[in-house]
PDB file of N, CA and C in Angstrom:
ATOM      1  N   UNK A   1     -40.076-101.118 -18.439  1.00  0.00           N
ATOM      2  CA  UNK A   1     -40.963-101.398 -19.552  1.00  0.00           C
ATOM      3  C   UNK A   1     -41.619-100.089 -19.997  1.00  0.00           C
ATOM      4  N   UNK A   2     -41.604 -99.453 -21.658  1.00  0.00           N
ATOM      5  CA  UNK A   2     -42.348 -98.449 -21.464  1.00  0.00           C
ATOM      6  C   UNK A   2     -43.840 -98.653 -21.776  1.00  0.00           C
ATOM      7  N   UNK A   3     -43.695 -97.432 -21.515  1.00  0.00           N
ATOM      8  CA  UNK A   3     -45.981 -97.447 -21.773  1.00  0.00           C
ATOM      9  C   UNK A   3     -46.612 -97.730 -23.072  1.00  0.00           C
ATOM     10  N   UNK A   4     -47.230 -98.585 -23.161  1.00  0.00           N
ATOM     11  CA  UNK A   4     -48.068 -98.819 -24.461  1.00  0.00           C
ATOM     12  C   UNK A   4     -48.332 -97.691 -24.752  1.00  0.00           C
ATOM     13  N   UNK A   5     -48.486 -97.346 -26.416  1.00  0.00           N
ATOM     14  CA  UNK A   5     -49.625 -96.523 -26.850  1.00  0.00           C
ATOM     15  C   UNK A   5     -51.024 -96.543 -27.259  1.00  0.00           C
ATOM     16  N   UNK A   6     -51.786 -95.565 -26.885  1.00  0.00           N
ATOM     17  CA  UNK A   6     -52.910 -96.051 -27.200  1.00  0.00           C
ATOM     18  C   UNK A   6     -53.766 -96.843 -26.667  1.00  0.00           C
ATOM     19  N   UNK A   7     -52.921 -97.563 -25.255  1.00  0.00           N
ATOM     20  CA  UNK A   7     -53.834 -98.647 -24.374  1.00  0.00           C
ATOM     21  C   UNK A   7     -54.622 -97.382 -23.409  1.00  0.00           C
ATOM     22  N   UNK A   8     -55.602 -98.222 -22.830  1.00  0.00           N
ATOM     23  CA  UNK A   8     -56.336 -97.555 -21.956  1.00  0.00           C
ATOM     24  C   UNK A   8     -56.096 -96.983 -20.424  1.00  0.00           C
ATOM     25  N   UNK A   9     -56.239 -95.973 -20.174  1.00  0.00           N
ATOM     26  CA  UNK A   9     -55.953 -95.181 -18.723  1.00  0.00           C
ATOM     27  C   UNK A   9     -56.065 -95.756 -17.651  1.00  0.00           C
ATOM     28  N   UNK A  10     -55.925 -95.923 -16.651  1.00  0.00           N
ATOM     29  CA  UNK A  10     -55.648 -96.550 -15.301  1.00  0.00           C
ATOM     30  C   UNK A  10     -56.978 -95.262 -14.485  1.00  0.00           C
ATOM     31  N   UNK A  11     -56.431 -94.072 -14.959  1.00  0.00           N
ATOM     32  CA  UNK A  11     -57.249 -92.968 -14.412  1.00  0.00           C
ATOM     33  C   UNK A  11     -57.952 -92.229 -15.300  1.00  0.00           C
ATOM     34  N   UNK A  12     -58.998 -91.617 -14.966  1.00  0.00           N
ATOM     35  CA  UNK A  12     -58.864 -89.964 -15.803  1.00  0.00           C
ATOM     36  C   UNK A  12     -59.473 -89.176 -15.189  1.00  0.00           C
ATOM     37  N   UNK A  13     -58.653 -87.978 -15.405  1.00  0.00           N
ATOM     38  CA  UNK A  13     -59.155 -86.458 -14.311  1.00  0.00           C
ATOM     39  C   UNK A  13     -59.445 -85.202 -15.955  1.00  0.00           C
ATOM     40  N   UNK A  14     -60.574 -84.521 -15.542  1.00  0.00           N
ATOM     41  CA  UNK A  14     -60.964 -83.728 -16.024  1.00  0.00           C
ATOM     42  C   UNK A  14     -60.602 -82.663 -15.126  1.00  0.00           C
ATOM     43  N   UNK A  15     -59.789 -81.704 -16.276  1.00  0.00           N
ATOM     44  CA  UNK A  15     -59.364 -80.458 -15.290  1.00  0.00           C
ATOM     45  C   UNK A  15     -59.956 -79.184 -16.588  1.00  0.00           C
ATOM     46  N   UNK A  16     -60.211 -78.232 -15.976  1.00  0.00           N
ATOM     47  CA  UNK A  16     -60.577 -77.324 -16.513  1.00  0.00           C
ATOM     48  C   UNK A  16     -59.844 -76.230 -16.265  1.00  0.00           C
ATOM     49  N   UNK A  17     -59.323 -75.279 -17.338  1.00  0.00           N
ATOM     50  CA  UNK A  17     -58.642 -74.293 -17.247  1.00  0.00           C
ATOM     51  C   UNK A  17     -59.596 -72.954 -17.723  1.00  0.00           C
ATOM     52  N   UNK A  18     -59.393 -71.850 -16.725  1.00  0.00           N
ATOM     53  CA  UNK A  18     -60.532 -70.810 -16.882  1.00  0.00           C
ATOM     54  C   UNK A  18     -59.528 -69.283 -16.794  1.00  0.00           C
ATOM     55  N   UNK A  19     -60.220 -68.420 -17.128  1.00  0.00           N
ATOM     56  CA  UNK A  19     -59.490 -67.086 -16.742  1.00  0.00           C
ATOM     57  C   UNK A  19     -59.862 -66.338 -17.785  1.00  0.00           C
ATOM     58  N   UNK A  20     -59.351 -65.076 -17.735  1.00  0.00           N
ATOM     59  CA  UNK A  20     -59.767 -63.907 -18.345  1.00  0.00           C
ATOM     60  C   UNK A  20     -59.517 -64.221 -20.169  1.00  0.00           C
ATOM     61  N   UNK A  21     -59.870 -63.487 -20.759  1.00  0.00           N
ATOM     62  CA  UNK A  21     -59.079 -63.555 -22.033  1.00  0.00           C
ATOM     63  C   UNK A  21     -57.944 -63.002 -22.387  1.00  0.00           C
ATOM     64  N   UNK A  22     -56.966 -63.986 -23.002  1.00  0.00           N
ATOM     65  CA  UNK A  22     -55.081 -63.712 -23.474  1.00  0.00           C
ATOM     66  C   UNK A  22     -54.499 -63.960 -21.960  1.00  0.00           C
ATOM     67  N   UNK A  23     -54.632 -64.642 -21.409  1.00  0.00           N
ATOM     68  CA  UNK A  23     -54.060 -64.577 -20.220  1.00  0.00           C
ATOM     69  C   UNK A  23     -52.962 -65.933 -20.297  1.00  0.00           C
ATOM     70  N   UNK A  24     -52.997 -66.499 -21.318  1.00  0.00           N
ATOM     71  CA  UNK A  24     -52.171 -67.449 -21.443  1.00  0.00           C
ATOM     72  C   UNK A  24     -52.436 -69.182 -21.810  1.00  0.00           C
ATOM     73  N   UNK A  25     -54.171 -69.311 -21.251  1.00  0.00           N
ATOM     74  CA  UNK A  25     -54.413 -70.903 -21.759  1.00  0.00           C
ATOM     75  C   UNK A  25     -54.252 -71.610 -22.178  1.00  0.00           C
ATOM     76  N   UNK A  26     -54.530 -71.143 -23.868  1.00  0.00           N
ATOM     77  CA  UNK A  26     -54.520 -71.675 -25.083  1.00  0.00           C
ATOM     78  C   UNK A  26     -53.144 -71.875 -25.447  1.00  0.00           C
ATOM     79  N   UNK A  27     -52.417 -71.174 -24.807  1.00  0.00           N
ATOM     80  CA  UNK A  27     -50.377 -71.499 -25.260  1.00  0.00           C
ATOM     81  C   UNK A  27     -49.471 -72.215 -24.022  1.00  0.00           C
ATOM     82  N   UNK A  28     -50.767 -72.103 -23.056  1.00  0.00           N
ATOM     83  CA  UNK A  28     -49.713 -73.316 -21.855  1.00  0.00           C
ATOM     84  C   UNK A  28     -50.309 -74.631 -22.830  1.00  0.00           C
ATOM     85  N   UNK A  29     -51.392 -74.699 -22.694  1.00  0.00           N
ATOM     86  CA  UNK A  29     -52.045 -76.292 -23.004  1.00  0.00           C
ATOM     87  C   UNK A  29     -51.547 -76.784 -24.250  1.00  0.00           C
ATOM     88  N   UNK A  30     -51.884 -75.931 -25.232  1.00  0.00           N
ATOM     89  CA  UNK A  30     -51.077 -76.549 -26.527  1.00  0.00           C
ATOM     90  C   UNK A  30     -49.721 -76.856 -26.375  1.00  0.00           C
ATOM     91  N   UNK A  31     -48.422 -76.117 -25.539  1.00  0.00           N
ATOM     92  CA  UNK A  31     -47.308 -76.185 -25.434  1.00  0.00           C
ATOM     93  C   UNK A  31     -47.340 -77.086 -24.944  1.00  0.00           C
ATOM     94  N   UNK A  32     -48.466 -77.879 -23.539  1.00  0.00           N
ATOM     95  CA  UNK A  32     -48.059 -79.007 -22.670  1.00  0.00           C
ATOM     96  C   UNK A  32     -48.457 -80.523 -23.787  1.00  0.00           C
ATOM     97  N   UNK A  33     -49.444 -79.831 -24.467  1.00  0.00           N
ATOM     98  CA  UNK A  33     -49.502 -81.322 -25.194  1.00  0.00           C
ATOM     99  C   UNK A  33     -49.228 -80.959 -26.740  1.00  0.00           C
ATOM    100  N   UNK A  34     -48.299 -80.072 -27.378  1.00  0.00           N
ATOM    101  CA  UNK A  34     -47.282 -80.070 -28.043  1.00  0.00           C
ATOM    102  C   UNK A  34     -48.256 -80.174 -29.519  1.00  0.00           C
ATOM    103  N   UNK A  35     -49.138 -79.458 -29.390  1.00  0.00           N
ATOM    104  CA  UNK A  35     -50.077 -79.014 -30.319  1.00  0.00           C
ATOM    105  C   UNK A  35     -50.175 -77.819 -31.138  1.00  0.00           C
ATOM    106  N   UNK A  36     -50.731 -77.595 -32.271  1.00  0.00           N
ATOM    107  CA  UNK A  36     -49.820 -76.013 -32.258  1.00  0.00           C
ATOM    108  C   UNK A  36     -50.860 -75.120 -31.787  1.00  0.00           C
ATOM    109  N   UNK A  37     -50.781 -73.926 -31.555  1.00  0.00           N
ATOM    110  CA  UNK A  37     -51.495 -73.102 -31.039  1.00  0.00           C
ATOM    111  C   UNK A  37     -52.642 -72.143 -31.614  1.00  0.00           C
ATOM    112  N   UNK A  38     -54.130 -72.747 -31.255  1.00  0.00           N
ATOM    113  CA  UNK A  38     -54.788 -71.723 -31.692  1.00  0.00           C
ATOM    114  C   UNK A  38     -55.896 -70.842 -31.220  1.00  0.00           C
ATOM    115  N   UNK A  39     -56.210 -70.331 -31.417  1.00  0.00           N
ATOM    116  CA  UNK A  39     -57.737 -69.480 -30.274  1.00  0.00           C
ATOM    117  C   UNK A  39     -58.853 -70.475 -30.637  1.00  0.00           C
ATOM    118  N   UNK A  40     -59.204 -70.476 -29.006  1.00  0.00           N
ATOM    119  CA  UNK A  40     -60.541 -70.839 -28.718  1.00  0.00           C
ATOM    120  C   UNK A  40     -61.858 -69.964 -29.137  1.00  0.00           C
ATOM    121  N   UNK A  41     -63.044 -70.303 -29.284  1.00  0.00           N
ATOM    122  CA  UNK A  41     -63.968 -70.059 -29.154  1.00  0.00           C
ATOM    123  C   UNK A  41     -64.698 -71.043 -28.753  1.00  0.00           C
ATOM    124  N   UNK A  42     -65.455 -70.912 -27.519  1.00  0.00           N
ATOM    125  CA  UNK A  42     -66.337 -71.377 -26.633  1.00  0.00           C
ATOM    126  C   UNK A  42     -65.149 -72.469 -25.917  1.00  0.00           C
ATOM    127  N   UNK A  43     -64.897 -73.650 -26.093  1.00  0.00           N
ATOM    128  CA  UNK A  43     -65.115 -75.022 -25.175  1.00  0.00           C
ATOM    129  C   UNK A  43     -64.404 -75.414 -26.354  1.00  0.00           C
ATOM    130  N   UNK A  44     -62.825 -75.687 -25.749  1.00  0.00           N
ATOM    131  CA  UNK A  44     -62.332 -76.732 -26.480  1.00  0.00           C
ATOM    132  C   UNK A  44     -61.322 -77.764 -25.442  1.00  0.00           C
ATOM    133  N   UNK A  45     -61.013 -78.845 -26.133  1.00  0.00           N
ATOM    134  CA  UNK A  45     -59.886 -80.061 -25.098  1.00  0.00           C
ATOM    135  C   UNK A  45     -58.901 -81.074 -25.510  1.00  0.00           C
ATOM    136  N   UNK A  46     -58.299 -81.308 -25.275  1.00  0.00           N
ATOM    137  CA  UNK A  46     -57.325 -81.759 -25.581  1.00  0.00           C
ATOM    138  C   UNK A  46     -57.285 -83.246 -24.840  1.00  0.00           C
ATOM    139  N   UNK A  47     -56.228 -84.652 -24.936  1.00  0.00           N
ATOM    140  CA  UNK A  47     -56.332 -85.466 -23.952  1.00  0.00           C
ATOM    141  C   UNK A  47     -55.065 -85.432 -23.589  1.00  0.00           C
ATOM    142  N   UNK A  48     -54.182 -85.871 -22.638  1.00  0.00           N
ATOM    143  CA  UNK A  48     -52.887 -86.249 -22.713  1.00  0.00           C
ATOM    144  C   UNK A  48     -52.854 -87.059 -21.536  1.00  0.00           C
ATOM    145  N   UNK A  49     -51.998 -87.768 -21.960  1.00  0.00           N
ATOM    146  CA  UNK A  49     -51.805 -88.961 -21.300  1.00  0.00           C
ATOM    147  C   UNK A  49     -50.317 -89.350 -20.629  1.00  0.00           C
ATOM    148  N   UNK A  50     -50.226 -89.372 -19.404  1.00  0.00           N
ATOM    149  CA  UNK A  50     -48.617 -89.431 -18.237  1.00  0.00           C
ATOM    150  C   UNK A  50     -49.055 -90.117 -17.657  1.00  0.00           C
ATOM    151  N   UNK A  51     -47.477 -90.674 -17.330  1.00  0.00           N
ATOM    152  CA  UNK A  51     -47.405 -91.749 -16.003  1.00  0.00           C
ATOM    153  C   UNK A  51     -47.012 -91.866 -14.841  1.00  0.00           C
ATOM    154  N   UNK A  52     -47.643 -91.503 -13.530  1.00  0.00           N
ATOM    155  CA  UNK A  52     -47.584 -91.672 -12.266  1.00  0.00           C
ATOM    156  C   UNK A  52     -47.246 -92.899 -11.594  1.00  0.00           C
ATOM    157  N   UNK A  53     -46.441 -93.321 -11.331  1.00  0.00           N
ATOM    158  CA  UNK A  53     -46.089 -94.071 -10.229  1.00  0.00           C
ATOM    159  C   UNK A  53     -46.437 -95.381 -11.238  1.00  0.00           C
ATOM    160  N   UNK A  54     -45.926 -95.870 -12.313  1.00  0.00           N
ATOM    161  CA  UNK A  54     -46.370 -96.845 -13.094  1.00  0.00           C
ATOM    162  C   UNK A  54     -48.143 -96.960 -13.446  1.00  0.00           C
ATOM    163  N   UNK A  55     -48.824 -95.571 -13.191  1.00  0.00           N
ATOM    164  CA  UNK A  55     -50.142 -95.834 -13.545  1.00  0.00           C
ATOM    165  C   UNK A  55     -50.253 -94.821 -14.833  1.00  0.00           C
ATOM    166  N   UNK A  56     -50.929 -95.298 -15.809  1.00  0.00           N
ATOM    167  CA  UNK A  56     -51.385 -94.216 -16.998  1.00  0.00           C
ATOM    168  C   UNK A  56     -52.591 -93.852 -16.470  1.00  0.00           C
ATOM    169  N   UNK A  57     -52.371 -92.252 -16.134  1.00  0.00           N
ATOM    170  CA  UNK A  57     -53.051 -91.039 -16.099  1.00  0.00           C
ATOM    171  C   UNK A  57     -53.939 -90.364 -17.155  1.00  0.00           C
ATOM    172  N   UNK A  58     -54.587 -90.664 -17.611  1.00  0.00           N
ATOM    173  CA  UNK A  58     -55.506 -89.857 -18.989  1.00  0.00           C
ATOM    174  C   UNK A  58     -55.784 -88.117 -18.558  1.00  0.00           C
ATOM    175  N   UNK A  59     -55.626 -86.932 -19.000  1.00  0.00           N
ATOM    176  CA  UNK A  59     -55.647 -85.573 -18.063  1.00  0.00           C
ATOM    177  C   UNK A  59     -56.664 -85.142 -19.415  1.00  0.00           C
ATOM    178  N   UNK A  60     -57.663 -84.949 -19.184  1.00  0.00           N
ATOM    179  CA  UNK A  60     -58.619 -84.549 -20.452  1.00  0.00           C
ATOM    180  C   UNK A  60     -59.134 -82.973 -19.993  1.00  0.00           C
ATOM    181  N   UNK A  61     -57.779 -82.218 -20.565  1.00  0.00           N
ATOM    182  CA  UNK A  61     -57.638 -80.612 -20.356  1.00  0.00           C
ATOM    183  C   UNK A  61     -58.735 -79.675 -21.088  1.00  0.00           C
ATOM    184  N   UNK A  62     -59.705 -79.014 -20.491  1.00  0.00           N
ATOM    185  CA  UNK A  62     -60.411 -78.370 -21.384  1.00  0.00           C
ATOM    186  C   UNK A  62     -60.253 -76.464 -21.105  1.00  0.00           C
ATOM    187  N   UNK A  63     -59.563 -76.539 -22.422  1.00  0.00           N
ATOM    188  CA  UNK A  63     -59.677 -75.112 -22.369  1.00  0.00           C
ATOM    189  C   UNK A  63     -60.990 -74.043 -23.081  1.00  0.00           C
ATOM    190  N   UNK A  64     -61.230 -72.968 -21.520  1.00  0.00           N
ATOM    191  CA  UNK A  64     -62.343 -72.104 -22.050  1.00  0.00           C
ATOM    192  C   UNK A  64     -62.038 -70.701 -22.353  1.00  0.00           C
ATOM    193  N   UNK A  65     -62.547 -70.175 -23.161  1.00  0.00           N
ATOM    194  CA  UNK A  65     -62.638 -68.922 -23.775  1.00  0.00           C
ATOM    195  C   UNK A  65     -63.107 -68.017 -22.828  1.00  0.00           C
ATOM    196  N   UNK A  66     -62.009 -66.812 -22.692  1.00  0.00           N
ATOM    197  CA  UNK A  66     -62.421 -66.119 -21.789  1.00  0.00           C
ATOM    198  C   UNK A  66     -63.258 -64.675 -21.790  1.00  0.00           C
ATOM    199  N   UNK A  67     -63.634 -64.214 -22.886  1.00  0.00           N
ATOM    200  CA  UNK A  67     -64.649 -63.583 -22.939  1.00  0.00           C
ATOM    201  C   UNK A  67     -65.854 -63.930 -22.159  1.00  0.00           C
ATOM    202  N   UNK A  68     -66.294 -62.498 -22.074  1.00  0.00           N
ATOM    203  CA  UNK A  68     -67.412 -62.964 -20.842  1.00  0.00           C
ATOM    204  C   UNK A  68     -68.923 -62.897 -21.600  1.00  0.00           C
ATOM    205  N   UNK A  69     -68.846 -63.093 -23.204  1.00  0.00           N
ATOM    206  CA  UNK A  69     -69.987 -63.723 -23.766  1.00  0.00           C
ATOM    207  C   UNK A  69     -70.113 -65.240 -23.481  1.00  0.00           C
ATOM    208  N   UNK A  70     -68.867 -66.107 -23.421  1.00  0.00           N
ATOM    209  CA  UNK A  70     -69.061 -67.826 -23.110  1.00  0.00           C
ATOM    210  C   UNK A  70     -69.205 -68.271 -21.710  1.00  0.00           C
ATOM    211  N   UNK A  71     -69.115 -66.703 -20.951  1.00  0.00           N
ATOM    212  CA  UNK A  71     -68.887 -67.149 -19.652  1.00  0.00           C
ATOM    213  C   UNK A  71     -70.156 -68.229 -18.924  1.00  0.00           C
ATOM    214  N   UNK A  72     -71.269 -68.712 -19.361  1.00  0.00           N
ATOM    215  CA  UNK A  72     -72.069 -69.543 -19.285  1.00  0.00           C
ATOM    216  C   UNK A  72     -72.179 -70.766 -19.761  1.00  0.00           C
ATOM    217  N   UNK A  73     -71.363 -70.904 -21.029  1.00  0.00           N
ATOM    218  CA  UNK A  73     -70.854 -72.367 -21.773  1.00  0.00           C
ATOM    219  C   UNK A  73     -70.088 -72.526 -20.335  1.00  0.00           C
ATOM    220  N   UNK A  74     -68.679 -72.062 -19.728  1.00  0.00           N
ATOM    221  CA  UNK A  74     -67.502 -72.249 -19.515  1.00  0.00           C
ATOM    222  C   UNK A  74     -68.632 -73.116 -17.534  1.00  0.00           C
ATOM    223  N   UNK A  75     -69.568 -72.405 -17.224  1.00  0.00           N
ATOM    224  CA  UNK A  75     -70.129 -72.665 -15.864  1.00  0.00           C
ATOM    225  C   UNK A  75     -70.412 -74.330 -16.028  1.00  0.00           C
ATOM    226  N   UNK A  76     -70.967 -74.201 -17.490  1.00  0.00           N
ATOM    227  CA  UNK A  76     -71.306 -76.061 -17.871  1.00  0.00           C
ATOM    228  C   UNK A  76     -70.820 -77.116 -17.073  1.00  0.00           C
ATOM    229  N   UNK A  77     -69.349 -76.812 -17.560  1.00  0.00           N
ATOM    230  CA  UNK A  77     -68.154 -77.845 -17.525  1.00  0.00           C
ATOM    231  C   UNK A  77     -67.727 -77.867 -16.251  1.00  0.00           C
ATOM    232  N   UNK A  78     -68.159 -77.325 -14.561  1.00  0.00           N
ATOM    233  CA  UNK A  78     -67.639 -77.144 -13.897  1.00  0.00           C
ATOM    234  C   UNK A  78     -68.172 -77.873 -13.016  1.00  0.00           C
ATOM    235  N   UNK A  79     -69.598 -78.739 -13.703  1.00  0.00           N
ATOM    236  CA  UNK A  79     -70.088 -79.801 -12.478  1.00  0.00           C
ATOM    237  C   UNK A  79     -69.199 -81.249 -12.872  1.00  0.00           C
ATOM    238  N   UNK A  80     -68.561 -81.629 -13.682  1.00  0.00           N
ATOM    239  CA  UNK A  80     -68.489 -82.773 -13.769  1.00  0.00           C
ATOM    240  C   UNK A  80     -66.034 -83.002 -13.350  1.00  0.00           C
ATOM    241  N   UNK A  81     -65.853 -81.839 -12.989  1.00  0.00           N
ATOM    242  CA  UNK A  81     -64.578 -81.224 -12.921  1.00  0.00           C
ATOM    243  C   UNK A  81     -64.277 -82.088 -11.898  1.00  0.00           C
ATOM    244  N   UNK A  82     -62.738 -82.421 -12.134  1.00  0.00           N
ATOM    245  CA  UNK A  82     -61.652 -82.994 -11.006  1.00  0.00           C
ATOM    246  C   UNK A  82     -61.101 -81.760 -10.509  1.00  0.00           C
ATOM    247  N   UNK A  83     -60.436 -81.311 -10.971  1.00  0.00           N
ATOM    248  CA  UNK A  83     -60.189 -80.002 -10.535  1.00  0.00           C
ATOM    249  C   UNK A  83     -60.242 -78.558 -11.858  1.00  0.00           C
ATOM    250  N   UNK A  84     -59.807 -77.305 -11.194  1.00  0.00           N
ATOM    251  CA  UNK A  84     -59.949 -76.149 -11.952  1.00  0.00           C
ATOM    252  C   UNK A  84     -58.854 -75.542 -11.465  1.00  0.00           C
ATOM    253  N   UNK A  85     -58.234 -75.279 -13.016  1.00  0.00           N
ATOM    254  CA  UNK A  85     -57.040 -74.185 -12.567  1.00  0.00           C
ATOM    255  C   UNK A  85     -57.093 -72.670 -13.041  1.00  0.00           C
ATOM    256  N   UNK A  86     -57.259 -71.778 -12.246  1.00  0.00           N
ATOM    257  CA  UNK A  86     -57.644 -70.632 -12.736  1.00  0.00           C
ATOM    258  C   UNK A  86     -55.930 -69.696 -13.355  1.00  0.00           C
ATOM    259  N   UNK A  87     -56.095 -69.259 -14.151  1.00  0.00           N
ATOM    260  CA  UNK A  87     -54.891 -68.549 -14.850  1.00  0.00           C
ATOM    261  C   UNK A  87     -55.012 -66.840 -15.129  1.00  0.00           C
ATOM    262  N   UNK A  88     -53.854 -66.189 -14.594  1.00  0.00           N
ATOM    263  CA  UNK A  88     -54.211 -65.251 -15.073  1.00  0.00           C
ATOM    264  C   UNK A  88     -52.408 -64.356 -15.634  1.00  0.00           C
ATOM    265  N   UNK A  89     -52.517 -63.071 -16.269  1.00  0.00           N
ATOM    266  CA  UNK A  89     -51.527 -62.579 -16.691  1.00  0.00           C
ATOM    267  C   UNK A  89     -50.603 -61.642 -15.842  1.00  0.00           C
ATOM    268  N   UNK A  90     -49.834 -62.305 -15.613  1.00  0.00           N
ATOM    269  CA  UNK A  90     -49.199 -61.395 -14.438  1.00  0.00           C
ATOM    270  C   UNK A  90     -48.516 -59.777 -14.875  1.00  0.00           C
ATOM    271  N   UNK A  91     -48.399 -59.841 -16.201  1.00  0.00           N
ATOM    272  CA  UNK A  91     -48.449 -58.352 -16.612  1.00  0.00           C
ATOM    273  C   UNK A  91     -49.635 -57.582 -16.560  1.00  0.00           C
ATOM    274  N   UNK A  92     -50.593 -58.253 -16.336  1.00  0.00           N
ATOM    275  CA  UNK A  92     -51.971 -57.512 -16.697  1.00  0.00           C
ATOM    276  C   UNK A  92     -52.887 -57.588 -15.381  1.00  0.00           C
ATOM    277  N   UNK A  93     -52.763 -56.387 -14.314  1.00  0.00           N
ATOM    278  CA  UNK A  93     -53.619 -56.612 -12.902  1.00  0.00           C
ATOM    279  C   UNK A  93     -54.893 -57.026 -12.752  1.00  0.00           C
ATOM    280  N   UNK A  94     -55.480 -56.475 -14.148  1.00  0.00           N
ATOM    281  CA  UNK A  94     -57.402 -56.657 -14.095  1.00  0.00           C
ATOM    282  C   UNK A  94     -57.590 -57.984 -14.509  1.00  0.00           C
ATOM    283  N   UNK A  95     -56.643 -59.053 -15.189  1.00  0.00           N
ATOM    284  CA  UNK A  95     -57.032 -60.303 -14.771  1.00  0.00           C
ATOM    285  C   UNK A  95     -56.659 -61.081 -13.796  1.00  0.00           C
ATOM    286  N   UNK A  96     -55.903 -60.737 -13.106  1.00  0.00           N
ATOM    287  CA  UNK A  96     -55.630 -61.061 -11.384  1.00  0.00           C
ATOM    288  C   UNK A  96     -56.706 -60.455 -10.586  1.00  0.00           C
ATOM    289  N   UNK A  97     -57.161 -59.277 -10.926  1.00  0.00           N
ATOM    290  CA  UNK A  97     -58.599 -59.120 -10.086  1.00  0.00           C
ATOM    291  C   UNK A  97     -59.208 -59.764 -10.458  1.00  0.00           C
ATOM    292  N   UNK A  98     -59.700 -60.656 -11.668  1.00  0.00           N
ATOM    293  CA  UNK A  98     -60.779 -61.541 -11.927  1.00  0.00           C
ATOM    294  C   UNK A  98     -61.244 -62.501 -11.371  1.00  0.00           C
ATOM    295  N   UNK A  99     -59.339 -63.153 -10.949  1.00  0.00           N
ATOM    296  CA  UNK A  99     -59.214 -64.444 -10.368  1.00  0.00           C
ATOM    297  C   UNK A  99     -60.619 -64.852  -9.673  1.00  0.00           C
ATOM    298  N   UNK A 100     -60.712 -63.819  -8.458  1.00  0.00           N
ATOM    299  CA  UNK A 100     -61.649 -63.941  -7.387  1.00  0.00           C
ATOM    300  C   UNK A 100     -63.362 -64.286  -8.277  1.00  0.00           C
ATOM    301  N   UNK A 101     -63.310 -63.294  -9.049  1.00  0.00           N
ATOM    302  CA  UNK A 101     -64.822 -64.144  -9.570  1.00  0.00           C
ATOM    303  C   UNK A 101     -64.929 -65.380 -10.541  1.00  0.00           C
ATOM    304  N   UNK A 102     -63.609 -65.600 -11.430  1.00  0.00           N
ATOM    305  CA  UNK A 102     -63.567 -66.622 -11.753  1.00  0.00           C
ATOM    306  C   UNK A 102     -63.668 -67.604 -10.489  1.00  0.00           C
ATOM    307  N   UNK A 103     -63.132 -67.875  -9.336  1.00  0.00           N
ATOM    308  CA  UNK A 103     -63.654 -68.869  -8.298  1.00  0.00           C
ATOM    309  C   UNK A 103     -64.475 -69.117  -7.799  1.00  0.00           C
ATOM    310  N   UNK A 104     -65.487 -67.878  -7.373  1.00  0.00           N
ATOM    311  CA  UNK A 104     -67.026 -67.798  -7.108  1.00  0.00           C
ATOM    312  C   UNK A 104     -67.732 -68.530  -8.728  1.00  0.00           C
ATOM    313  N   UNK A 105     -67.386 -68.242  -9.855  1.00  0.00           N
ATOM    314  CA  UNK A 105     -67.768 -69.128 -10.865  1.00  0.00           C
ATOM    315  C   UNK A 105     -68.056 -70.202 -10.562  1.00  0.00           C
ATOM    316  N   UNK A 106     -66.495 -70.898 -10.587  1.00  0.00           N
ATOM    317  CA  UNK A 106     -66.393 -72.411 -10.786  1.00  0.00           C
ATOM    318  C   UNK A 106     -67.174 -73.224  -8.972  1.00  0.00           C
ATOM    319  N   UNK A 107     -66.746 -72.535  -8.196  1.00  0.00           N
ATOM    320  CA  UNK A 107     -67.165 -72.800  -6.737  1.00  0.00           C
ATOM    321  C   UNK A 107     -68.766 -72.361  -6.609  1.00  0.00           C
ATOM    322  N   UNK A 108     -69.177 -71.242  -7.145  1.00  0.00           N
ATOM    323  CA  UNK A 108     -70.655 -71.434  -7.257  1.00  0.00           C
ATOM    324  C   UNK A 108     -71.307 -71.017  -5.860  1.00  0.00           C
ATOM    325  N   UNK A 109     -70.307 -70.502  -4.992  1.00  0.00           N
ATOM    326  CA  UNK A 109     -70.219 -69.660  -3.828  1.00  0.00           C
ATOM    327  C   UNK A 109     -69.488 -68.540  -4.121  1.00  0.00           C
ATOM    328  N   UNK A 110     -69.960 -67.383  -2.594  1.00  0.00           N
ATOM    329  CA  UNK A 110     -69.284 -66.356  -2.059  1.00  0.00           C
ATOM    330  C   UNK A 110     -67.941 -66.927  -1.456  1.00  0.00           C
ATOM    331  N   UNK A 111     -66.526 -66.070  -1.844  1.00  0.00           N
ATOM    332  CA  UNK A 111     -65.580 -66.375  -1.428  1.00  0.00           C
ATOM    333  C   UNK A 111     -65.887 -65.010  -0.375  1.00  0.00           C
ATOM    334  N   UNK A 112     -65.019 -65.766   0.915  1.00  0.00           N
ATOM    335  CA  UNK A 112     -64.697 -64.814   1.871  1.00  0.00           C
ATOM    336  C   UNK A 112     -62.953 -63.863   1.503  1.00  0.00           C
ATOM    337  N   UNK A 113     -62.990 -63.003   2.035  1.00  0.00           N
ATOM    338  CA  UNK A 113     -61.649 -62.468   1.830  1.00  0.00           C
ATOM    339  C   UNK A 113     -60.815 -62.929   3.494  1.00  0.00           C
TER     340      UNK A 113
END
């Protein structure tokens, strides 16, 4: 049987996507929910909706701007989070060094090494 449209979620997970700026966000997320692609400023989201094991999944993706003027909008969104996926550019090392404080961000602790 396929999935209704438009009926209501079984679940929903709020995931938040964070990382440096150009590191890729804004063109995974639009690509995953087939949107076209444009720059953020501050706090934006998307919904999309898959099915697990015959359950509709609601995934209410919010992508943040990675300049480190919003970097205080982006702390907002991190109490009410299912999970956080941090992203960074693997051509580009200084946002792979970020990673680490983007996690002390969202975690709101000292990471140990």
């Amino acid at each position: 049987m396929a999935p209704q449209i438009n009926s209501i979620p079984d679940r929903l997970f709020k995931v938040i996507f964070v990382g440096n700026s150009s590191v890729g966000k804004t063109s995974f997320l639009r690509r995953f929910c087939n949107l076209p692609c444009i720059s953020v400023i501050g706090v934006d989201y998307n919904v999309k909706t898959i099915t697990v094991d015959n359950t509709q999944v609601a995934l209410q993706l919010w992508d943040t701007a990675g300049q480190e003027r919003y970097r205080s909008i982006t702390k907002q969104f991190f109490r009410k989070a299912d999970g956080v996926i941090v992203m960074y550019d693997i051509t580009a090392k200084d946002t792979f060094t970020a990673v680490k404080q983007w996690l002390i961000s969202c975690c709101n602790k000292e990471l140990n090494r």
